[in-house]
PDB file of N, CA and C in Angstrom:
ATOM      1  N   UNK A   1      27.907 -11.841 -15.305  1.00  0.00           N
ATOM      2  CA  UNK A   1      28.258 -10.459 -15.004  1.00  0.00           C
ATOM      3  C   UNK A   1      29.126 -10.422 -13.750  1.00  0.00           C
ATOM      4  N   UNK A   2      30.074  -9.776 -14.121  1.00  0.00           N
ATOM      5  CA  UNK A   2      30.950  -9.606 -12.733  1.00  0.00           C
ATOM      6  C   UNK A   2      30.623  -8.203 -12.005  1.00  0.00           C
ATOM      7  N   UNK A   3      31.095  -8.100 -10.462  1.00  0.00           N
ATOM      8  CA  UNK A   3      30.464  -6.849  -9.953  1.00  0.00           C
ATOM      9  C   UNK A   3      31.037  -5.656 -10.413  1.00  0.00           C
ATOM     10  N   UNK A   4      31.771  -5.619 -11.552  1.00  0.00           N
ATOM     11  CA  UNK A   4      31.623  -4.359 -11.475  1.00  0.00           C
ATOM     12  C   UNK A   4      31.374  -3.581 -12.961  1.00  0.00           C
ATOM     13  N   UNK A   5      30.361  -4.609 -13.479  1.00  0.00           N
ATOM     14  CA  UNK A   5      29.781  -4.760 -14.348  1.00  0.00           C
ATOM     15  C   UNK A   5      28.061  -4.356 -13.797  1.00  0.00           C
ATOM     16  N   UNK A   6      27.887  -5.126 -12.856  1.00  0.00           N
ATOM     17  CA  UNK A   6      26.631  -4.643 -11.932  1.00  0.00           C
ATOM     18  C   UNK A   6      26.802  -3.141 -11.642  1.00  0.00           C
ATOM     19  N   UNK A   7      27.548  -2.768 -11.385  1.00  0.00           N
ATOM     20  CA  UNK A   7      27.669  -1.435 -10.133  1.00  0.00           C
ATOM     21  C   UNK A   7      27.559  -0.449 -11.720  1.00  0.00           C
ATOM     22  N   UNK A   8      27.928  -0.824 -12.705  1.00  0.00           N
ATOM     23  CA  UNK A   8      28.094   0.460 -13.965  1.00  0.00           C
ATOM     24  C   UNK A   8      27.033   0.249 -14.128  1.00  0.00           C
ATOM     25  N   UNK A   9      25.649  -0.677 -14.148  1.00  0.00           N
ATOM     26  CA  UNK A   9      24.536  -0.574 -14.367  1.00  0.00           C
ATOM     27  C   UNK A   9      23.593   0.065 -14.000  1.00  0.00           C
ATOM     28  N   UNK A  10      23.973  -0.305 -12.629  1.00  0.00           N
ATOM     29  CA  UNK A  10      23.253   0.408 -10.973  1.00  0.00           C
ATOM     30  C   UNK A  10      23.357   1.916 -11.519  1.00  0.00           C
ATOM     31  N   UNK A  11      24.600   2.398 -11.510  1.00  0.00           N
ATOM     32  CA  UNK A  11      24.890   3.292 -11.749  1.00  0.00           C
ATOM     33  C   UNK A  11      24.680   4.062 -12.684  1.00  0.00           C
ATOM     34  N   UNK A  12      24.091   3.715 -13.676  1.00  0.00           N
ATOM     35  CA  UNK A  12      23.774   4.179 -14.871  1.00  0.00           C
ATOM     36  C   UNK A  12      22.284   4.886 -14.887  1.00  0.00           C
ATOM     37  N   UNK A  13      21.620   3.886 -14.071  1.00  0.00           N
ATOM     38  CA  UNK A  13      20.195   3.971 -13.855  1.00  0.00           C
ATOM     39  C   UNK A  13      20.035   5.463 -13.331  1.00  0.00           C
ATOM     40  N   UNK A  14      18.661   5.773 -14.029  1.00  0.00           N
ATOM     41  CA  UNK A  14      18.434   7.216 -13.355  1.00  0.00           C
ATOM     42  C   UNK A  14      18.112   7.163 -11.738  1.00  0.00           C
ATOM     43  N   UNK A  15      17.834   8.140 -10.601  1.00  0.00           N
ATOM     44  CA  UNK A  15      17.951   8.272  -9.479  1.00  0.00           C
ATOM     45  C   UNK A  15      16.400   7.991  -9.327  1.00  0.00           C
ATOM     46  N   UNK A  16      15.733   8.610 -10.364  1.00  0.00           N
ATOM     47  CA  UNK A  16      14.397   8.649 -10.537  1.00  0.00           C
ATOM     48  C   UNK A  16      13.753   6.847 -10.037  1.00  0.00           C
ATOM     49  N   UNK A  17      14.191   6.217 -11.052  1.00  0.00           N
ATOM     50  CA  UNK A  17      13.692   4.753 -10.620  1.00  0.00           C
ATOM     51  C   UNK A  17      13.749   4.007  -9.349  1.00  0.00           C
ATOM     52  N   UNK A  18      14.702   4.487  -8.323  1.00  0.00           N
ATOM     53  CA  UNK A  18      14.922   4.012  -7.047  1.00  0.00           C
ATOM     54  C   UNK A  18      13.720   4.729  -6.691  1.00  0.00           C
ATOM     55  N   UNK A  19      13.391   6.365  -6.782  1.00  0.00           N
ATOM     56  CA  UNK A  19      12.331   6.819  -6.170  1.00  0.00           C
ATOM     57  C   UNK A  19      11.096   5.681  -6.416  1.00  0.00           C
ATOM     58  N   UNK A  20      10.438   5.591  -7.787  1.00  0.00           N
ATOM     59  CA  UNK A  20       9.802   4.802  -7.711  1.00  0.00           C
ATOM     60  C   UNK A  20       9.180   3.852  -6.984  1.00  0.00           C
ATOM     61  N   UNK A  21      10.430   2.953  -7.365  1.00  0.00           N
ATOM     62  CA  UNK A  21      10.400   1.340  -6.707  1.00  0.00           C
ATOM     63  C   UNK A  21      10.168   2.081  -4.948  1.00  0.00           C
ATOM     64  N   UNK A  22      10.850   2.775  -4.124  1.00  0.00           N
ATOM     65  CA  UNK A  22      10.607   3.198  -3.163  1.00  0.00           C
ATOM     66  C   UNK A  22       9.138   3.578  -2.805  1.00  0.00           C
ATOM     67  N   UNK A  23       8.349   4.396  -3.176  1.00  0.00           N
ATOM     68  CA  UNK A  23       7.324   4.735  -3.357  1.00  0.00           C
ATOM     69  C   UNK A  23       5.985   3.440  -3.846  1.00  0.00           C
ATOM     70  N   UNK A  24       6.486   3.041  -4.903  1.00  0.00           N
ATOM     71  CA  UNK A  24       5.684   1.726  -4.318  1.00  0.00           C
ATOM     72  C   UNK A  24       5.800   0.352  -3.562  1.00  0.00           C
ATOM     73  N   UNK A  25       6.640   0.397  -2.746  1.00  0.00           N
ATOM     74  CA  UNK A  25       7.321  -0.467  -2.058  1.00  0.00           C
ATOM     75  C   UNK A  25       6.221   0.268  -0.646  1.00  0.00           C
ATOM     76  N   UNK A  26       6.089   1.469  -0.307  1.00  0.00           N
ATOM     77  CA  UNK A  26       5.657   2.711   0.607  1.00  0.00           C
ATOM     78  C   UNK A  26       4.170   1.703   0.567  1.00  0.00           C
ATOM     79  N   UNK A  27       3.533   1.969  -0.560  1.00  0.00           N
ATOM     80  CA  UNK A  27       2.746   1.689  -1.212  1.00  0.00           C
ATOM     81  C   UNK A  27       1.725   0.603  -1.267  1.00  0.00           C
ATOM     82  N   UNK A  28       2.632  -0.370  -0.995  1.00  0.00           N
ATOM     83  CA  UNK A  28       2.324  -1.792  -0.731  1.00  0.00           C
ATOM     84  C   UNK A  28       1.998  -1.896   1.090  1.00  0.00           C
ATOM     85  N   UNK A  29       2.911  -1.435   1.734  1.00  0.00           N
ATOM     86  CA  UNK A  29       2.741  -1.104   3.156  1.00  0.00           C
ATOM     87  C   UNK A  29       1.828  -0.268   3.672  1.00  0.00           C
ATOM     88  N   UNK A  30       1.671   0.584   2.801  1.00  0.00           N
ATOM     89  CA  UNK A  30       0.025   1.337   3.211  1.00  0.00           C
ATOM     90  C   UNK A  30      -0.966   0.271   3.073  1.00  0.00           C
ATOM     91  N   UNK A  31      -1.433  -0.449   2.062  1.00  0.00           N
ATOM     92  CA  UNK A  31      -2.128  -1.139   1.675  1.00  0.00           C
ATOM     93  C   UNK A  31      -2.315  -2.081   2.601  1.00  0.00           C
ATOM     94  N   UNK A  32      -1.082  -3.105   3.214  1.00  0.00           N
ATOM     95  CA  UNK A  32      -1.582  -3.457   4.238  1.00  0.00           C
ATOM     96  C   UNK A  32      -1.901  -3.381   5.869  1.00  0.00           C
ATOM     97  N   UNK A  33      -1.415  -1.549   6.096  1.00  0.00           N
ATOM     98  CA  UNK A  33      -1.853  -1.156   7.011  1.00  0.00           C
ATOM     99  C   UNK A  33      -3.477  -1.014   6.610  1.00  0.00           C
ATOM    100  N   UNK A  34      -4.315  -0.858   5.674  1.00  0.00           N
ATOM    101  CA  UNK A  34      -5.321  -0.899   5.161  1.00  0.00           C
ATOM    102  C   UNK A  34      -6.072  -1.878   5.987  1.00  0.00           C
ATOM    103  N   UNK A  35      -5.511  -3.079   5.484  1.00  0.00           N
ATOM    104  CA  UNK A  35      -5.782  -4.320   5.378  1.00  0.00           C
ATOM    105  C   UNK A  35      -5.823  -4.695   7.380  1.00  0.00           C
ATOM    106  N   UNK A  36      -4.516  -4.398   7.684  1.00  0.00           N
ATOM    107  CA  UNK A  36      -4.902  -4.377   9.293  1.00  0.00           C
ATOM    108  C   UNK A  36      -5.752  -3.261   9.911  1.00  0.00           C
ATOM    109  N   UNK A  37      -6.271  -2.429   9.475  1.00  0.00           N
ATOM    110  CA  UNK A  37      -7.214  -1.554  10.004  1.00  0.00           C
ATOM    111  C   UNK A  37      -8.677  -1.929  10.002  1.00  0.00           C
ATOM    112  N   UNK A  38      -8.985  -2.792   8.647  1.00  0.00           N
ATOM    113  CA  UNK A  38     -10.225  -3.571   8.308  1.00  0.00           C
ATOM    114  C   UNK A  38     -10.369  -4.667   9.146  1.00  0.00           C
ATOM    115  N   UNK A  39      -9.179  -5.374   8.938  1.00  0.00           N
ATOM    116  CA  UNK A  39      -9.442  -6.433  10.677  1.00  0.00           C
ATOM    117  C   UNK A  39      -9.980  -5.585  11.883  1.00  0.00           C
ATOM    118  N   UNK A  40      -8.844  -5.054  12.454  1.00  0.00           N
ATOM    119  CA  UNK A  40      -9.354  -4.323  13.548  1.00  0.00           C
ATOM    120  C   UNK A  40     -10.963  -3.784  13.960  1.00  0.00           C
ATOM    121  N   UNK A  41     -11.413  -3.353  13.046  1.00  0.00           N
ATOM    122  CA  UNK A  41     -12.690  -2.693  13.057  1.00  0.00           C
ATOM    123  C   UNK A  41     -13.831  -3.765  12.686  1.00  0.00           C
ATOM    124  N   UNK A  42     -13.216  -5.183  11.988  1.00  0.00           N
ATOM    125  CA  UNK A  42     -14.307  -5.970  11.753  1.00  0.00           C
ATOM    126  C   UNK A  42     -14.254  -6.635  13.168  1.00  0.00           C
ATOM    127  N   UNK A  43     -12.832  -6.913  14.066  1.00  0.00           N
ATOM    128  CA  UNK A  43     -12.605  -7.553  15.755  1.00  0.00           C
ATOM    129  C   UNK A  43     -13.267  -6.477  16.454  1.00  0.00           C
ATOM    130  N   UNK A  44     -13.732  -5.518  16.182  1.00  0.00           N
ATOM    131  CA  UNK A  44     -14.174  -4.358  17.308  1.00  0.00           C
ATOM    132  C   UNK A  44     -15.491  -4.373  16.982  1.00  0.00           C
ATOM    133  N   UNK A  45     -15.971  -4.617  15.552  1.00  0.00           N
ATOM    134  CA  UNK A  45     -17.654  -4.508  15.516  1.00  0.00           C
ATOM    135  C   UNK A  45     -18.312  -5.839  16.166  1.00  0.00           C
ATOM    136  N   UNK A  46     -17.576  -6.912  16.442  1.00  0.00           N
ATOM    137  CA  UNK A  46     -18.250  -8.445  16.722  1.00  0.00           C
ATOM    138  C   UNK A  46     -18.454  -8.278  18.441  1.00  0.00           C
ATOM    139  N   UNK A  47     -17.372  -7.682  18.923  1.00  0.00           N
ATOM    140  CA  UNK A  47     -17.420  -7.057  20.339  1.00  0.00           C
ATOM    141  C   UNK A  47     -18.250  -6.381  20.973  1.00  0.00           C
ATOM    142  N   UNK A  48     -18.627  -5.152  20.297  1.00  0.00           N
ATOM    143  CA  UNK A  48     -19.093  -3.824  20.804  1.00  0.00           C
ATOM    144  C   UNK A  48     -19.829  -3.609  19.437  1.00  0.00           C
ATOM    145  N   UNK A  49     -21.206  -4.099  19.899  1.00  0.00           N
ATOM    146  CA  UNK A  49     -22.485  -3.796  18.405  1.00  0.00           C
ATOM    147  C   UNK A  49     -22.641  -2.229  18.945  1.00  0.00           C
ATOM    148  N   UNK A  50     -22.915  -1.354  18.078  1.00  0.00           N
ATOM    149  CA  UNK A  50     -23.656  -0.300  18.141  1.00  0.00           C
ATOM    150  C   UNK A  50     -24.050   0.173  17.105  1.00  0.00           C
ATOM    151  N   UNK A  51     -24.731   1.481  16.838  1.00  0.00           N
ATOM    152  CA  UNK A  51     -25.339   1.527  15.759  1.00  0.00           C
ATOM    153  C   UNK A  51     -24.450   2.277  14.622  1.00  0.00           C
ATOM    154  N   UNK A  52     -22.982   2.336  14.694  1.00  0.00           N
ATOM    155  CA  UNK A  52     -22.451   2.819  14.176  1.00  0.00           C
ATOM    156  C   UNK A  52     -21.530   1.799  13.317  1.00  0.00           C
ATOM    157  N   UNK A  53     -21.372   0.729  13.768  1.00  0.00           N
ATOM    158  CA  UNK A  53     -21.067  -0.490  13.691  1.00  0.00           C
ATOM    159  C   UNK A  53     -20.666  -0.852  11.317  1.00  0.00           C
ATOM    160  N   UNK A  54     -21.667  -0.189  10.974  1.00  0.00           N
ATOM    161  CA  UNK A  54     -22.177  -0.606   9.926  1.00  0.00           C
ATOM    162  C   UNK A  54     -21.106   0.223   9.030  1.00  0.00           C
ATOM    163  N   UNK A  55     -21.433   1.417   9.338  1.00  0.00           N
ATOM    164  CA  UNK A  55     -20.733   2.744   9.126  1.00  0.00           C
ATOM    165  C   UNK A  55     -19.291   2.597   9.103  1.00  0.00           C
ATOM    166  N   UNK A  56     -18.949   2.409  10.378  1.00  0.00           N
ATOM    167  CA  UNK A  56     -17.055   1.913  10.334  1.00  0.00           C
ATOM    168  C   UNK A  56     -16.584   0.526   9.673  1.00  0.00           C
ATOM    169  N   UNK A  57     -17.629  -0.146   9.364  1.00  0.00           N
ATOM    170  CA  UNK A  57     -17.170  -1.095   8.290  1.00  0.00           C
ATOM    171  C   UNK A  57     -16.758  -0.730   7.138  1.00  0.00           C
ATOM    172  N   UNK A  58     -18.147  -0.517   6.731  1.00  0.00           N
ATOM    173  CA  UNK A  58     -18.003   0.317   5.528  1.00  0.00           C
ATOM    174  C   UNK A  58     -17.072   1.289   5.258  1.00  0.00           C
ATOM    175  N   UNK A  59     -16.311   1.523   5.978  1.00  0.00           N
ATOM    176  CA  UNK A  59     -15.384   3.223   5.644  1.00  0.00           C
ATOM    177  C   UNK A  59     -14.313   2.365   5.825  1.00  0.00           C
ATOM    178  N   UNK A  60     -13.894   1.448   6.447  1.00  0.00           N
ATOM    179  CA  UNK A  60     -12.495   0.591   6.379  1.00  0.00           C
ATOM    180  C   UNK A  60     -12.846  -0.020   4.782  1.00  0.00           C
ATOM    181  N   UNK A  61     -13.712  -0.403   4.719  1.00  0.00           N
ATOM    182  CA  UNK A  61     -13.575  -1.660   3.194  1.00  0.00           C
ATOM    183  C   UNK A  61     -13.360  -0.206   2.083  1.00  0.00           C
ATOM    184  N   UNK A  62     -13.668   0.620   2.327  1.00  0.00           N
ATOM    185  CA  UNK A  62     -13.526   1.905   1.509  1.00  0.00           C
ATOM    186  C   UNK A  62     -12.055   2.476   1.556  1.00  0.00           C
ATOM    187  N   UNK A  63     -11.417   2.548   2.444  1.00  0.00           N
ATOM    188  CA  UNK A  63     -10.503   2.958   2.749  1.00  0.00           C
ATOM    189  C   UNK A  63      -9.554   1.896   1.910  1.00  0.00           C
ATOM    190  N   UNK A  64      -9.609   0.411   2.322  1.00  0.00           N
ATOM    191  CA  UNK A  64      -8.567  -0.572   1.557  1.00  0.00           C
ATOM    192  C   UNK A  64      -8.685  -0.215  -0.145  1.00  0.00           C
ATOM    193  N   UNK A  65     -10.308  -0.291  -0.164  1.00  0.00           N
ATOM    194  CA  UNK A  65     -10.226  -0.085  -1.920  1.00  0.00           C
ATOM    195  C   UNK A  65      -9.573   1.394  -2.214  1.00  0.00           C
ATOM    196  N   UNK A  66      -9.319   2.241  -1.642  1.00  0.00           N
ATOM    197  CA  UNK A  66      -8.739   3.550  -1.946  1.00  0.00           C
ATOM    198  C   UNK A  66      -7.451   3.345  -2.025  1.00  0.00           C
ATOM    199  N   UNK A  67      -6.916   2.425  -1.230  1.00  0.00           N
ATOM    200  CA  UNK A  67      -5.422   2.211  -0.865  1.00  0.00           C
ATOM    201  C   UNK A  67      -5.224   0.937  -2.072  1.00  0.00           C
ATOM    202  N   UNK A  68      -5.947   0.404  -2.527  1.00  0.00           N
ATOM    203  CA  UNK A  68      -5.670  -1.025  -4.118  1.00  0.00           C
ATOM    204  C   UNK A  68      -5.835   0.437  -5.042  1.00  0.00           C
ATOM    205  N   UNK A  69      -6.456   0.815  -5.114  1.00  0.00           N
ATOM    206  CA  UNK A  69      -6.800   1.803  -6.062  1.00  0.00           C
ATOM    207  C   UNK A  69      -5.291   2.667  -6.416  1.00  0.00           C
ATOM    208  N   UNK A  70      -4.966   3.130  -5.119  1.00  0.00           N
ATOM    209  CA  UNK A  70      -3.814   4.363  -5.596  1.00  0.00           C
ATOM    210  C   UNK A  70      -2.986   3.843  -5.990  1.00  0.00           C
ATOM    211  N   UNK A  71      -2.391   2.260  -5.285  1.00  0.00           N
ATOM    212  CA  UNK A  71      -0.969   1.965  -5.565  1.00  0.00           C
ATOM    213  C   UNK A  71      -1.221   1.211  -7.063  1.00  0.00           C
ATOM    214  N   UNK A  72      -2.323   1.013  -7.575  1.00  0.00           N
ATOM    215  CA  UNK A  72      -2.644   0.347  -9.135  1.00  0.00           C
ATOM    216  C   UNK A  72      -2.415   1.722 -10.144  1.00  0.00           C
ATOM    217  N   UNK A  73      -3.293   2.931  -9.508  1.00  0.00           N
ATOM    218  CA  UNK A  73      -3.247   4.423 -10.176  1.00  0.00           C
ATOM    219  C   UNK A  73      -1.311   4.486 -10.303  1.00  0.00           C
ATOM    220  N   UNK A  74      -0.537   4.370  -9.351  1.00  0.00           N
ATOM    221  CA  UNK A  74       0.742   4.717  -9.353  1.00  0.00           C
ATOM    222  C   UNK A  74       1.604   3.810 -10.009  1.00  0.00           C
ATOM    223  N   UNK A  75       1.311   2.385 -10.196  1.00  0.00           N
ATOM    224  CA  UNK A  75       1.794   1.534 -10.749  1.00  0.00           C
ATOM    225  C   UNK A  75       1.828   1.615 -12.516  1.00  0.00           C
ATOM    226  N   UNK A  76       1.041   2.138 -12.274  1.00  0.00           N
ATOM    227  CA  UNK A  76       0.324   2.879 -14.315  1.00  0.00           C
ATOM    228  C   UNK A  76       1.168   3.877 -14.620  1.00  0.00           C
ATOM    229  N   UNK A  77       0.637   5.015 -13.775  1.00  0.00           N
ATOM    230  CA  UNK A  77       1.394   6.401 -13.844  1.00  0.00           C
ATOM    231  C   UNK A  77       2.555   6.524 -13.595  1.00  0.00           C
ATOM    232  N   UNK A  78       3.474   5.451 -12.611  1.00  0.00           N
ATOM    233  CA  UNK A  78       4.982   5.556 -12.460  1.00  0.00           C
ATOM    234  C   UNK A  78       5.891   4.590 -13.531  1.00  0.00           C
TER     235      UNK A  78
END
């Protein structure tokens, strides 16, 4: 394919599909802000025990599975 054989393709494509791919590209980066938030809070519970300790675990490992969850829900649905 020569380029400007590419570019009539590109071009052809609806606007819609860049949204997409954008959106789960978004998507993937939430996920591993997820993923660094669950560190964080598992480096902060080994530090500083308290009795809440258990609680903010739990709501980070909840939080990542919410964040695998949506971008799998969007990966289906988009």
């Amino acid at each position: 394919m020569n380029p400007e054989q590419i570019l009539l393709v590109i071009i052809s494509l609806s606007p819609l599909i860049f949204v997409k791919i954008f959106l789960l590209i978004l998507l993937l980066f939430y996920i591993l802000f997820a993923a660094i938030i669950l560190r964080q809070v598992t480096l902060m519970n080994r530090v500083v025990e308290a009795q809440i300790s258990p609680f903010m675990q739990t709501i980070a490992v909840l939080h990542l599975a919410a964040a695998i969850f949506t971008f799998l829900f969007a990966l289906i649905v988009l």
